[in-house]
PDB file of N, CA and C in Angstrom:
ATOM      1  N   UNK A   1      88.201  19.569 -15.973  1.00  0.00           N
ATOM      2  CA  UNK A   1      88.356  20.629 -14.998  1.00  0.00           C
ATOM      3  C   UNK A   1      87.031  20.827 -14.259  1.00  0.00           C
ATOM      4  N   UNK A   2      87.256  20.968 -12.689  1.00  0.00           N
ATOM      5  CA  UNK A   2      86.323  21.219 -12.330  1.00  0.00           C
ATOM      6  C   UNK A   2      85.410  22.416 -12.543  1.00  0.00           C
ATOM      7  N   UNK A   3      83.954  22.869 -12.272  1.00  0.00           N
ATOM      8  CA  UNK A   3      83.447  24.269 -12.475  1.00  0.00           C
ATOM      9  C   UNK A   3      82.658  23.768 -11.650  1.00  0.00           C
ATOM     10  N   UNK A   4      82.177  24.919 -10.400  1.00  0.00           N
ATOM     11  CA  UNK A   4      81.122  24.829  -9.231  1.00  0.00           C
ATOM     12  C   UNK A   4      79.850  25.030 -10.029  1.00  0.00           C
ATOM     13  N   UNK A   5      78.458  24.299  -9.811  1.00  0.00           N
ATOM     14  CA  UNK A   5      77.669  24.556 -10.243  1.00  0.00           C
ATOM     15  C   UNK A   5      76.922  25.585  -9.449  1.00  0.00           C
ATOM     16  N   UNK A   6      76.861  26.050  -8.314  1.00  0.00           N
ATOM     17  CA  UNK A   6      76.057  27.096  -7.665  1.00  0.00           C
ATOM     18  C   UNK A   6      77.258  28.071  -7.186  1.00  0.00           C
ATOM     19  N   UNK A   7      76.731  29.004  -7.213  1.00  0.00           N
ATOM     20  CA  UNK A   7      77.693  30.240  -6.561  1.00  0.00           C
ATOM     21  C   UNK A   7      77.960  30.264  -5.131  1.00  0.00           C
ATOM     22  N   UNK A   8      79.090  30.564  -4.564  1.00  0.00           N
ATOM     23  CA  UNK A   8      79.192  30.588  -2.794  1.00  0.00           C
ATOM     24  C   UNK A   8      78.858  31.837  -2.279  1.00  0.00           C
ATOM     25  N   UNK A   9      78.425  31.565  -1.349  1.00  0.00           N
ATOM     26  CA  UNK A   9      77.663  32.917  -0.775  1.00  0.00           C
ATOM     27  C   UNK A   9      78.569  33.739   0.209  1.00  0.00           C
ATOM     28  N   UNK A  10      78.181  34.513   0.412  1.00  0.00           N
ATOM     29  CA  UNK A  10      79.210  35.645   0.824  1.00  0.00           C
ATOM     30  C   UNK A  10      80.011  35.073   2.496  1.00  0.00           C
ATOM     31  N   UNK A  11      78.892  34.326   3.061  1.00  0.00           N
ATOM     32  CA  UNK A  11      78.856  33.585   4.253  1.00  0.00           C
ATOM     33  C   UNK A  11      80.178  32.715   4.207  1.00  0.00           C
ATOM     34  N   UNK A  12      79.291  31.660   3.075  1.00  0.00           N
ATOM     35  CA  UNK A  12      80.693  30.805   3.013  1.00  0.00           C
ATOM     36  C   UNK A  12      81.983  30.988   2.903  1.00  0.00           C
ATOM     37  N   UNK A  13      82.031  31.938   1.581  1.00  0.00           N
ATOM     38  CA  UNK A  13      83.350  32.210   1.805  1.00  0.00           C
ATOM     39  C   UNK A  13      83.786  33.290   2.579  1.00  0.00           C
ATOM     40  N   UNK A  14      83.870  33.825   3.192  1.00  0.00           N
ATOM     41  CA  UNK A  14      83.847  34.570   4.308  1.00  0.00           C
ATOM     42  C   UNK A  14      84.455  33.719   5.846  1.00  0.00           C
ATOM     43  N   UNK A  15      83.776  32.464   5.986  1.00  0.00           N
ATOM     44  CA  UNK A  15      84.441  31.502   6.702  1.00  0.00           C
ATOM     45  C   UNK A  15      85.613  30.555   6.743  1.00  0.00           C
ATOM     46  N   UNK A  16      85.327  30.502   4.972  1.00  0.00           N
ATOM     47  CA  UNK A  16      86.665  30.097   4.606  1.00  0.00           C
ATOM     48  C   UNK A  16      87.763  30.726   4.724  1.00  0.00           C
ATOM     49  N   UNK A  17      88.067  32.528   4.615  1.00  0.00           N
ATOM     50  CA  UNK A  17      88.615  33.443   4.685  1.00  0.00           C
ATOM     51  C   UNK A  17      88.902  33.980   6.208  1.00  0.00           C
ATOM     52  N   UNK A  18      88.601  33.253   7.410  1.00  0.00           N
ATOM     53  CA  UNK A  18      88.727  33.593   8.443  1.00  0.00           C
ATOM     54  C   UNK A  18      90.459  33.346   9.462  1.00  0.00           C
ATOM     55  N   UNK A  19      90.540  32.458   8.576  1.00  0.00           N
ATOM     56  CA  UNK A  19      92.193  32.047   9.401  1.00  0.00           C
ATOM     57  C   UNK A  19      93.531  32.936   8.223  1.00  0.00           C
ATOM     58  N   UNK A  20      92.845  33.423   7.410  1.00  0.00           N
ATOM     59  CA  UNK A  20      93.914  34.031   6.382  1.00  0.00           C
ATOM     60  C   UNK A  20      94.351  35.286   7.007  1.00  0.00           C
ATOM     61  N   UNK A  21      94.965  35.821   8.103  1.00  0.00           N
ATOM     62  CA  UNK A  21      95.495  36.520   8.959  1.00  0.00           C
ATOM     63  C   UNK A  21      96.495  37.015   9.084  1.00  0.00           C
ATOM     64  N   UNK A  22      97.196  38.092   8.942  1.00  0.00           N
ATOM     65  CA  UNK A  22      98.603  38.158   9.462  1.00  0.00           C
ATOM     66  C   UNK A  22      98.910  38.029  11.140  1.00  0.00           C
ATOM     67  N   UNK A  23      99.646  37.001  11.425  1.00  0.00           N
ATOM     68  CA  UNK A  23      99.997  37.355  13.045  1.00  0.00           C
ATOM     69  C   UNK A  23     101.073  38.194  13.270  1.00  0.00           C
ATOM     70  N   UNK A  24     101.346  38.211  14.654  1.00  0.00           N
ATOM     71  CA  UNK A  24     102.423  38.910  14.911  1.00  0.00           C
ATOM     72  C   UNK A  24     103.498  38.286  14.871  1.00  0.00           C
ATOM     73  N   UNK A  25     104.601  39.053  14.670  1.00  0.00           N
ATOM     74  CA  UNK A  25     105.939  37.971  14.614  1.00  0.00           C
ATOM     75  C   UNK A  25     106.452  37.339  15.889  1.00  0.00           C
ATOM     76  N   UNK A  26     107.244  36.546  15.917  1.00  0.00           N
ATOM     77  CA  UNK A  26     107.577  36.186  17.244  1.00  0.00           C
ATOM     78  C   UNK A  26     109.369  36.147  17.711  1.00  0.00           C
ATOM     79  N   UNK A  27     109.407  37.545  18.927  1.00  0.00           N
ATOM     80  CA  UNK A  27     110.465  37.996  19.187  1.00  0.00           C
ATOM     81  C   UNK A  27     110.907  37.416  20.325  1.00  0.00           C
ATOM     82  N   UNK A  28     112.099  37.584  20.819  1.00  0.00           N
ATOM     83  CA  UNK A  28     112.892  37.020  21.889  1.00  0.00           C
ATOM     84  C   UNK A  28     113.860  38.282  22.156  1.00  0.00           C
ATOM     85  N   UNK A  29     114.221  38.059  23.679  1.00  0.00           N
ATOM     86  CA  UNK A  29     114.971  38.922  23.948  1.00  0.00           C
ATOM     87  C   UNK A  29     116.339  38.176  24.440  1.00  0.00           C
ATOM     88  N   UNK A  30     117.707  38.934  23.966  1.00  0.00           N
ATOM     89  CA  UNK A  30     118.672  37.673  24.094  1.00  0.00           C
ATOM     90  C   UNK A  30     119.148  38.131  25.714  1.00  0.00           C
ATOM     91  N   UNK A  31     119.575  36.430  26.422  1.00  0.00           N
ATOM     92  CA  UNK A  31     119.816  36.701  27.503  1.00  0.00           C
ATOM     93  C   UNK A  31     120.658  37.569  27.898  1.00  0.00           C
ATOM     94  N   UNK A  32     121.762  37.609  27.068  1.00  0.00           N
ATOM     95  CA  UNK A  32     123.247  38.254  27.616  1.00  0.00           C
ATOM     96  C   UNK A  32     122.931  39.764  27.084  1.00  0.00           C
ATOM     97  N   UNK A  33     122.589  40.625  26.042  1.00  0.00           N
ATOM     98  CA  UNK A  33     122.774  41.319  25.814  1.00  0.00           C
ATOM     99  C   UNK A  33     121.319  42.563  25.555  1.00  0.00           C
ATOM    100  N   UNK A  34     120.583  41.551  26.216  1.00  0.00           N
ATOM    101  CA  UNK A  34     118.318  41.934  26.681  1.00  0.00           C
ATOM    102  C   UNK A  34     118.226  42.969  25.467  1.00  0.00           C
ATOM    103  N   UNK A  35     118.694  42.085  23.976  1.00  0.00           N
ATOM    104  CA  UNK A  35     118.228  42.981  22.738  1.00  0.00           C
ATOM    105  C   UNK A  35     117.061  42.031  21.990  1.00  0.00           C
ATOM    106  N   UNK A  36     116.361  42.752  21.640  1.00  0.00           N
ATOM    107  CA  UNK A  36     114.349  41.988  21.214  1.00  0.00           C
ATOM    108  C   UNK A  36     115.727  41.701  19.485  1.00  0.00           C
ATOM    109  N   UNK A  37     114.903  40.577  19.507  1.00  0.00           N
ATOM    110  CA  UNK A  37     115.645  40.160  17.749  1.00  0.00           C
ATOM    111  C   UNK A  37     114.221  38.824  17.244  1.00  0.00           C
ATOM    112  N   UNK A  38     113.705  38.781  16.524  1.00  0.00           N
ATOM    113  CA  UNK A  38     113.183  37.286  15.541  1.00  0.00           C
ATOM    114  C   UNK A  38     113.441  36.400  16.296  1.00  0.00           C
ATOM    115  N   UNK A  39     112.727  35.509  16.536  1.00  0.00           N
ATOM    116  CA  UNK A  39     113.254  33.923  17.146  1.00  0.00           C
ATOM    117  C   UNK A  39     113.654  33.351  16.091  1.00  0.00           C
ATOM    118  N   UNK A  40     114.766  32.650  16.660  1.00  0.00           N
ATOM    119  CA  UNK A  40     115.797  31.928  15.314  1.00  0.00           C
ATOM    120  C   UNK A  40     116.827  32.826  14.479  1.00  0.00           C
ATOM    121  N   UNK A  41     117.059  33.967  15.088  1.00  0.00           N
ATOM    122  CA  UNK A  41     117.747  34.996  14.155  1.00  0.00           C
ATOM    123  C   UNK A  41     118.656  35.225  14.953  1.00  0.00           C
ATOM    124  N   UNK A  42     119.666  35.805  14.199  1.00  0.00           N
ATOM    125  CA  UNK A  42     121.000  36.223  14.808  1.00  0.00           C
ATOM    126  C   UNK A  42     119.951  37.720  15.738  1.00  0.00           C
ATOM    127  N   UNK A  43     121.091  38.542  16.515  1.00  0.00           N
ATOM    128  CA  UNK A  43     120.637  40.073  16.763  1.00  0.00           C
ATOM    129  C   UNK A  43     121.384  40.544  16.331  1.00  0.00           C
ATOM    130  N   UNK A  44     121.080  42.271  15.864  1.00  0.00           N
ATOM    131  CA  UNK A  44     121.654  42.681  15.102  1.00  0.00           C
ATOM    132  C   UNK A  44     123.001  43.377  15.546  1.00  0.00           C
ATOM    133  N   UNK A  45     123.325  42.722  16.991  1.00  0.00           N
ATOM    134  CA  UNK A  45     124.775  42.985  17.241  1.00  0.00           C
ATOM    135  C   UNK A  45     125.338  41.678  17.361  1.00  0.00           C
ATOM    136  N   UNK A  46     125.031  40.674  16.847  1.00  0.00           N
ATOM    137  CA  UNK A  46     125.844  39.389  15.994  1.00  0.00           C
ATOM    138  C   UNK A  46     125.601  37.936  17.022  1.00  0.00           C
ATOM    139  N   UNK A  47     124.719  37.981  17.968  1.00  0.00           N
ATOM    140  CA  UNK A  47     124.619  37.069  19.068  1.00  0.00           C
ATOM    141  C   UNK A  47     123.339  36.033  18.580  1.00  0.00           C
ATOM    142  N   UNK A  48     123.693  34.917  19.215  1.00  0.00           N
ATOM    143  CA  UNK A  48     122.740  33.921  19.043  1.00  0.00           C
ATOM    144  C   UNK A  48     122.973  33.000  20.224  1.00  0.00           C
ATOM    145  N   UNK A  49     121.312  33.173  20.897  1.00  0.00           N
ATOM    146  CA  UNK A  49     121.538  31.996  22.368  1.00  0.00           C
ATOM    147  C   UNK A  49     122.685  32.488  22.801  1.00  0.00           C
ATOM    148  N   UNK A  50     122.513  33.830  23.105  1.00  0.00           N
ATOM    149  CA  UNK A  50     124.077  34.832  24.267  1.00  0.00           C
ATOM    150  C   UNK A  50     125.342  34.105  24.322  1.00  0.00           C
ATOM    151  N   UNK A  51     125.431  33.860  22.554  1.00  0.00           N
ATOM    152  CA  UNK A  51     126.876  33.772  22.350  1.00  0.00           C
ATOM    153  C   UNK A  51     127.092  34.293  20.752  1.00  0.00           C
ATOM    154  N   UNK A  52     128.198  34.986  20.721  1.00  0.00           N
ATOM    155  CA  UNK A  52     128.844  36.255  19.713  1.00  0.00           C
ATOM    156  C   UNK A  52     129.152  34.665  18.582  1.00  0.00           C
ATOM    157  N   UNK A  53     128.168  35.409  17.604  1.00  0.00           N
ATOM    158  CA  UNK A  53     128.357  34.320  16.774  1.00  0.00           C
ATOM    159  C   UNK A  53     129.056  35.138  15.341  1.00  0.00           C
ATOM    160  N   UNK A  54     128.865  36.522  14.988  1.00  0.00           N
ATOM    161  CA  UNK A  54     128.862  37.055  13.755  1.00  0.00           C
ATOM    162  C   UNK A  54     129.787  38.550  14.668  1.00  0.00           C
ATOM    163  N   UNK A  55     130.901  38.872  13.997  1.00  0.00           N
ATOM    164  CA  UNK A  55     132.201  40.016  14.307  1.00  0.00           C
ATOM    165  C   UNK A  55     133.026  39.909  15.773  1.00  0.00           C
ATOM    166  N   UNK A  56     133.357  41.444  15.910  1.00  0.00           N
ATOM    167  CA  UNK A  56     133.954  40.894  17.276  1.00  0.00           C
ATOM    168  C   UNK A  56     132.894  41.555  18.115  1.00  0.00           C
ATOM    169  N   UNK A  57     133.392  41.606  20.141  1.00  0.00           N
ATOM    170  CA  UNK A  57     133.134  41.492  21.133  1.00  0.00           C
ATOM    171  C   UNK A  57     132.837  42.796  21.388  1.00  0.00           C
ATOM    172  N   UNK A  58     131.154  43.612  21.925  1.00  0.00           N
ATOM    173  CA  UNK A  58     131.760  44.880  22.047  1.00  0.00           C
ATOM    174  C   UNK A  58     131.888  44.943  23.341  1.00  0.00           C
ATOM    175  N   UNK A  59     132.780  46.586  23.127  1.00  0.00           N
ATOM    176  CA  UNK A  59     133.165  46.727  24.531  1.00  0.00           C
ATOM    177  C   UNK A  59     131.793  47.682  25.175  1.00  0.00           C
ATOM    178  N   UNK A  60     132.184  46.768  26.462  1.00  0.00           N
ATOM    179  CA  UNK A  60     131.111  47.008  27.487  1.00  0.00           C
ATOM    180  C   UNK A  60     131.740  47.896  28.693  1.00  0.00           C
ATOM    181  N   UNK A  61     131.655  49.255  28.715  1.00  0.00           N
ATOM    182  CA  UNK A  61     131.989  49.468  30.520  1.00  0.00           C
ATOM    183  C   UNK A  61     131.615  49.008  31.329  1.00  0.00           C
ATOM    184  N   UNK A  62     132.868  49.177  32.468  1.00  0.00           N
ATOM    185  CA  UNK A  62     132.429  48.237  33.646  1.00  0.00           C
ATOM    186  C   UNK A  62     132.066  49.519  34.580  1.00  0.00           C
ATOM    187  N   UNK A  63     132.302  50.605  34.310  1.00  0.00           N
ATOM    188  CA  UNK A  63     132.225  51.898  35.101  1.00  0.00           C
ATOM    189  C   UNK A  63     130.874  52.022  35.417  1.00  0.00           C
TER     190      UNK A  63
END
């Protein structure tokens, strides 16, 4: 097993620790129905790529 013979300095690892980040997630808005959902995710009124993939159709007024 390995064991480091000198200690890392606060520097080093500190640089090493620089890309360990949370980003932001990445949202989309669907064409047909302009609701923000996850890219790659259903929305949570059942559409994917503005087509009704999950229940039925809602109704939309035309009024």
């Amino acid at each position: 097993m390995a064991v480091q013979k000198n200690r890392k300095t606060r520097s080093k690892r500190d640089k090493r620790r620089t890309h360990q980040k949370v980003k932001k997630p990445a949202v989309s808005m669907d064409s047909l129905t302009a609701e923000i959902h996850l890219r790659h995710h259903v929305s949570p009124d059942g559409f994917y790529k503005g087509e009704l993939v999950i229940g039925q159709a809602p109704e939309y007024d035309d009024e």
